[in-house]
C-alpha atoms as a PDB file:
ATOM      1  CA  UNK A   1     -55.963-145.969  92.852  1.00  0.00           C
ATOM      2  CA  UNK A   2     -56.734-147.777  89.478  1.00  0.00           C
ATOM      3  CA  UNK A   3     -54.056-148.659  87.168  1.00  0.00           C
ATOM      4  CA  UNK A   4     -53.331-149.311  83.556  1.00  0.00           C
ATOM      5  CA  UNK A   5     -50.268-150.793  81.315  1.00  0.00           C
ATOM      6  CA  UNK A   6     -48.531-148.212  79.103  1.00  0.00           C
ATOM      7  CA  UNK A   7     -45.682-148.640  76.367  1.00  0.00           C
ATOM      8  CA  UNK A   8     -42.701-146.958  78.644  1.00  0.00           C
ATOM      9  CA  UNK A   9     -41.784-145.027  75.342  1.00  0.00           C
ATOM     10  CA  UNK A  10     -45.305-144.065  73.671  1.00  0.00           C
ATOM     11  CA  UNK A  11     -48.512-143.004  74.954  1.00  0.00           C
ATOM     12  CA  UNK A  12     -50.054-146.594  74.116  1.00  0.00           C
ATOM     13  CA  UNK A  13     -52.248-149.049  76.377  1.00  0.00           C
ATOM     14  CA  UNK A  14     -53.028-152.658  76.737  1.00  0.00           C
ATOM     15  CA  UNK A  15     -56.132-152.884  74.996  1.00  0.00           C
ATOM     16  CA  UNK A  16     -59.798-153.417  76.918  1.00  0.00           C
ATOM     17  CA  UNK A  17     -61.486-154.465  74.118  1.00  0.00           C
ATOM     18  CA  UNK A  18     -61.284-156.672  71.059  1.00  0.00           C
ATOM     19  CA  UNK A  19     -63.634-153.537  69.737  1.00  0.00           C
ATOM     20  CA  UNK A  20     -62.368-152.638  65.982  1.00  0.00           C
ATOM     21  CA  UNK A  21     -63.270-149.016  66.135  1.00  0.00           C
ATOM     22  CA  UNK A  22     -60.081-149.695  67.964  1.00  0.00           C
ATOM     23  CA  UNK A  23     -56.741-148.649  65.986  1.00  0.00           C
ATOM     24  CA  UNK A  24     -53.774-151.440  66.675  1.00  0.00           C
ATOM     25  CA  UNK A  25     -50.634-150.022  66.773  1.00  0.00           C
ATOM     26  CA  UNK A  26     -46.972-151.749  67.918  1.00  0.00           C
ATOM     27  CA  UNK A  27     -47.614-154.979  69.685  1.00  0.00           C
ATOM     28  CA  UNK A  28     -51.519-154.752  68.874  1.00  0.00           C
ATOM     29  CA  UNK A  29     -51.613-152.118  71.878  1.00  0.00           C
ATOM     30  CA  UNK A  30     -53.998-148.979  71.539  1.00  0.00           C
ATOM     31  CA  UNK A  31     -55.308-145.702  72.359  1.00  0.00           C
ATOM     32  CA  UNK A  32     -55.542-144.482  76.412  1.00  0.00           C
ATOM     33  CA  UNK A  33     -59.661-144.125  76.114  1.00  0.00           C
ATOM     34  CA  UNK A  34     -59.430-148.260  74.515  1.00  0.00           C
ATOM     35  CA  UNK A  35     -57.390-149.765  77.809  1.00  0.00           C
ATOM     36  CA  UNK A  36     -57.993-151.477  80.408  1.00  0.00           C
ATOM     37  CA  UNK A  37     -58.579-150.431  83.782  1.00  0.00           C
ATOM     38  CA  UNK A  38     -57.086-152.620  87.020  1.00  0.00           C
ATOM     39  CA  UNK A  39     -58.108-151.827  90.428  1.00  0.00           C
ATOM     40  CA  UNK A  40     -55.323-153.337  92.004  1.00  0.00           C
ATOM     41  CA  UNK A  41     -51.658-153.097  91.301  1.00  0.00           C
ATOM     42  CA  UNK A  42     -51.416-157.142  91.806  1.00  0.00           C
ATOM     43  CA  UNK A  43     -54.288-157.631  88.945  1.00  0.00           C
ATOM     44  CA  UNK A  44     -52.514-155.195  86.714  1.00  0.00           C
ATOM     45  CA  UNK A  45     -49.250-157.103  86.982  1.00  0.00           C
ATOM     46  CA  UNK A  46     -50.829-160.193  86.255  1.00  0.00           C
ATOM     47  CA  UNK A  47     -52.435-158.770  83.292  1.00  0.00           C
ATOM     48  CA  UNK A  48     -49.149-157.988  82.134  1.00  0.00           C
ATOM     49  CA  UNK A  49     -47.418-161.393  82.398  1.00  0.00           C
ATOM     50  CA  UNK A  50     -50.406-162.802  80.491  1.00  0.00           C
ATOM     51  CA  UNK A  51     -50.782-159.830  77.847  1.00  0.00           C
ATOM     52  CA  UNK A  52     -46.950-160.655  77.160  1.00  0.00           C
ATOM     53  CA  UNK A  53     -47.161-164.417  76.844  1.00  0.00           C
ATOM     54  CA  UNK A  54     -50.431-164.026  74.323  1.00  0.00           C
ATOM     55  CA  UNK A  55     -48.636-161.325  72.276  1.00  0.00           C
ATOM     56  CA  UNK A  56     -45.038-163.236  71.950  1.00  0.00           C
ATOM     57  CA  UNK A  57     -46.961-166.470  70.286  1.00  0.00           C
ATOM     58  CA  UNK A  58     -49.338-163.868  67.900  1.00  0.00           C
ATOM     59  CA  UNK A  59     -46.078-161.767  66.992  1.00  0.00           C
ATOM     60  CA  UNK A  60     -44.025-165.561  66.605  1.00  0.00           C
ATOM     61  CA  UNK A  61     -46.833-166.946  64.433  1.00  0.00           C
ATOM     62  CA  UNK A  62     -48.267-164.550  62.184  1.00  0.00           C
ATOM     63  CA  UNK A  63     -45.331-161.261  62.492  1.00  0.00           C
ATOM     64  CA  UNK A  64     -42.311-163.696  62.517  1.00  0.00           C
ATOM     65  CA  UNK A  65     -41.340-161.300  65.731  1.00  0.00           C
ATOM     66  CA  UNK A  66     -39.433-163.490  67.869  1.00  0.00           C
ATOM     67  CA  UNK A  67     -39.623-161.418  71.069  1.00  0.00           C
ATOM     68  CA  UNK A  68     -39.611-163.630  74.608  1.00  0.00           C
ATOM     69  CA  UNK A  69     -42.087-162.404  76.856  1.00  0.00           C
ATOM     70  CA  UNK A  70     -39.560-160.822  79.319  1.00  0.00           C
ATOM     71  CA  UNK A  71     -38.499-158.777  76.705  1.00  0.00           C
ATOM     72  CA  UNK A  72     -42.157-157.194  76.254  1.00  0.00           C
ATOM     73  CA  UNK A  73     -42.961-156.657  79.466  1.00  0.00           C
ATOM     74  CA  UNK A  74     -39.878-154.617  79.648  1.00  0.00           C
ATOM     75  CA  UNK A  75     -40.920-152.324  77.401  1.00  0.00           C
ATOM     76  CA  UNK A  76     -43.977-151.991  79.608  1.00  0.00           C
ATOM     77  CA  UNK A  77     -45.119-150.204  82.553  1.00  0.00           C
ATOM     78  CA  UNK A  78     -47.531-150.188  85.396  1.00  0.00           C
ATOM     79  CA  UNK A  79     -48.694-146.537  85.607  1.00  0.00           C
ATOM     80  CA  UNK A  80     -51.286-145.420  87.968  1.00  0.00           C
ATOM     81  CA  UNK A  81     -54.311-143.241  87.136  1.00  0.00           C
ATOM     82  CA  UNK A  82     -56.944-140.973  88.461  1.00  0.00           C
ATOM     83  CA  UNK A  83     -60.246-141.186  87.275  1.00  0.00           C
ATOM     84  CA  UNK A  84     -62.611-137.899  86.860  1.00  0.00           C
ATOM     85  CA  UNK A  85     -65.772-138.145  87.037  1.00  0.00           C
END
């Protein structure tokens, strides 16, 4: 089964596209139809250590957020999906 990264508390994703028709809400994440889909659970968690890193130095730098990545992937999950056709 495919998987995506969701905000544990709100229905937002890691982003899939750098598309501005794309709202940005809380830690630049979006919309479920703007994600990303993984195939694997490995690639998703990787995703997520990286998403975290890039978003800690963007919140530091322009937000003056000073989360740690730990801290954001915390608030994060790895929830898997089914895909209709």
């Amino acid at each position: 089964m495919p998987y995506v990264i969701k905000h544990r508390d709100k229905d937002l994703y890691v982003p899939g596209t750098a598309s501005r028709k794309a709202t940005r809400y809380d830690l630049y994440l979006v919309e479920k139809k703007w994600t990303k889909i993984y195939p694997t659970l490995q690639g998703a968690r990787s995703a997520l250590a990286y998403w975290a890193v890039q978003i800690s130095h963007t919140l530091k730098g322009f937000d003056g957020i000073d989360k740690t990545p730990d801290e954001l992937k915390n608030q994060m999950e790895i929830v898997e999906i089914e895909l209709t056709v």
